[in-house]
Protein backbone atom coordinates (compact mmCIF):
# COMPACT_ATOMS: atom_id res chain seq x y z
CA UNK A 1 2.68 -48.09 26.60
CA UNK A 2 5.30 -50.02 28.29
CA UNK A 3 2.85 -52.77 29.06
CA UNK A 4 2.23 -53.46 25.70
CA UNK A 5 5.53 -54.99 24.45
CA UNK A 6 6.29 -57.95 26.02
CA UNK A 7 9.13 -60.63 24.31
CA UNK A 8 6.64 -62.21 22.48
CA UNK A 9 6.11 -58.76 21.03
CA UNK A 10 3.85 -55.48 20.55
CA UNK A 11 0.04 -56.42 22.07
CA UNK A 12 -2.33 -54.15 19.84
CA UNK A 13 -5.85 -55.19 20.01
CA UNK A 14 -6.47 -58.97 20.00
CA UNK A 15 -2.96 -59.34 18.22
CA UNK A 16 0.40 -59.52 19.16
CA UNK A 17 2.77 -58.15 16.12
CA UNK A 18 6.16 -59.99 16.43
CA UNK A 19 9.18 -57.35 16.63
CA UNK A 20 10.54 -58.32 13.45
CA UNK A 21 11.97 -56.02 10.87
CA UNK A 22 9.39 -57.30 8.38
CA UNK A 23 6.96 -55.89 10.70
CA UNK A 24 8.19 -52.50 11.46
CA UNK A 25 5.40 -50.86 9.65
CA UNK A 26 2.68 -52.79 11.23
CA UNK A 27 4.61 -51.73 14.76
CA UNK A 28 4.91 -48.23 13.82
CA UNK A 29 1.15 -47.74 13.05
CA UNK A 30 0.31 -49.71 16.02
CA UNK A 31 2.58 -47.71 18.47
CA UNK A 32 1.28 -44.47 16.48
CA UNK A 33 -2.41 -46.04 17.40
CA UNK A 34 -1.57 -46.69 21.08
CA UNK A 35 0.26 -43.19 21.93
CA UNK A 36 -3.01 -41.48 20.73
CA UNK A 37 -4.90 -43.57 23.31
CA UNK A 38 -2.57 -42.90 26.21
CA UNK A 39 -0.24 -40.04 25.51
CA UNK A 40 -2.25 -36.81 26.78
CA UNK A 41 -2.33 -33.64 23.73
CA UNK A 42 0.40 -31.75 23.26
CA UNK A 43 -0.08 -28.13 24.74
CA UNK A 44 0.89 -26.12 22.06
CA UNK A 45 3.40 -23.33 22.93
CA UNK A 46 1.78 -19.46 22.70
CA UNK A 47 3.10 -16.56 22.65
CA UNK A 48 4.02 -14.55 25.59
CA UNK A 49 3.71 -10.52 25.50
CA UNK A 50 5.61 -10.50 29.04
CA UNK A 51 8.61 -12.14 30.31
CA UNK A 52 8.12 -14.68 32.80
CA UNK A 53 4.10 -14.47 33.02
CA UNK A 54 3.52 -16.87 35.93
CA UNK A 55 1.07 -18.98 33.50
CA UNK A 56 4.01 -19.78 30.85
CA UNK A 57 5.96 -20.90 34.10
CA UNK A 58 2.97 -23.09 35.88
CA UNK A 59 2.86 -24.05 32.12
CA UNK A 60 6.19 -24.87 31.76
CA UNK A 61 6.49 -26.71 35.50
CA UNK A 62 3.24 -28.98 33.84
CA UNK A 63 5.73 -29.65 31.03
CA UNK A 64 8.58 -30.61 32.71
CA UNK A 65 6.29 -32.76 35.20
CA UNK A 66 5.27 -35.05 32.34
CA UNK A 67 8.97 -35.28 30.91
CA UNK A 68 9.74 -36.60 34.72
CA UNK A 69 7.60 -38.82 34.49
CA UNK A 70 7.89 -40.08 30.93
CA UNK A 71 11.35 -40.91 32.19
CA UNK A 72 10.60 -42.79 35.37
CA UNK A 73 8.78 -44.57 33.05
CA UNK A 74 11.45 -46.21 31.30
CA UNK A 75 12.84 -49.57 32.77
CA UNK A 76 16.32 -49.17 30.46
CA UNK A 77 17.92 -47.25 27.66
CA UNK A 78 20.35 -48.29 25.24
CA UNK A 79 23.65 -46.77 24.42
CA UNK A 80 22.48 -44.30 21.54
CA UNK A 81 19.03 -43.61 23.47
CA UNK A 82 21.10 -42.90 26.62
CA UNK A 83 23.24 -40.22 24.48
CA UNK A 84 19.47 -38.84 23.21
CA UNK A 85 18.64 -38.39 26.36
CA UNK A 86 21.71 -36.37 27.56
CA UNK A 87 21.36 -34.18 24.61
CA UNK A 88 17.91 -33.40 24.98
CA UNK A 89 18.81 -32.75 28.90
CA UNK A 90 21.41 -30.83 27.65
CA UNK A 91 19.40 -28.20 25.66
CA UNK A 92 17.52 -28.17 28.79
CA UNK A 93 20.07 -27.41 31.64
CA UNK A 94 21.71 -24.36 28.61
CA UNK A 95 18.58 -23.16 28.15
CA UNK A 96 17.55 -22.45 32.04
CA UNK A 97 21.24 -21.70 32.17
CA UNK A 98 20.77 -18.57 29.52
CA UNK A 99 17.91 -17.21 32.50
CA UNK A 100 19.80 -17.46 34.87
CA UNK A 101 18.57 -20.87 37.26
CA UNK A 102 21.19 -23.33 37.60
């Protein structure tokens, strides 16, 4: 999605929206628009009847893949998205912490 936004602004279609606070809803439909068409479905989480069942971990390993590389992705945060980041990591690093890795 990175490749749409450019300084001249958000490339949708034939049109480049301006990032402009008058615009914001015409970005946030458009970015809703363009992570449908690139962003794969979200696996929704199921149940597991045993702990650690190798296909919640592959499943979890697919997960954490695509986080990777959602953040490789990323040319630069700024200050408050580089404090979202850490908290989400965070959660992360207490929750594999509470089985036991790390």
């Amino acid at each position: 999605m990175l490749k749409n936004v450019s300084a001249e602004g958000l490339s949708f279609g034939d049109h480049t929206i301006p990032i402009t606070q008058e615009n914001s809803h015409r970005i946030s439909a458009a970015v809703a628009e363009l992570r449908k068409r690139v962003e794969p479905p979200r696996v929704p989480v199921r149940p597991s009847s045993e702990s650690g069942d190798s296909a919640d971990v592959a499943l979890l390993e697919i997960r954490l893949d695509y986080a990777i590389a959602s953040l490789q992705e990323l040319s630069s945060l700024d200050p408050q998205q580089r404090v979202d980041v850490a908290d989400l990591i965070g959660k992360v690093r207490k929750e594999a912490a509470r089985l036991g890795v790390v």
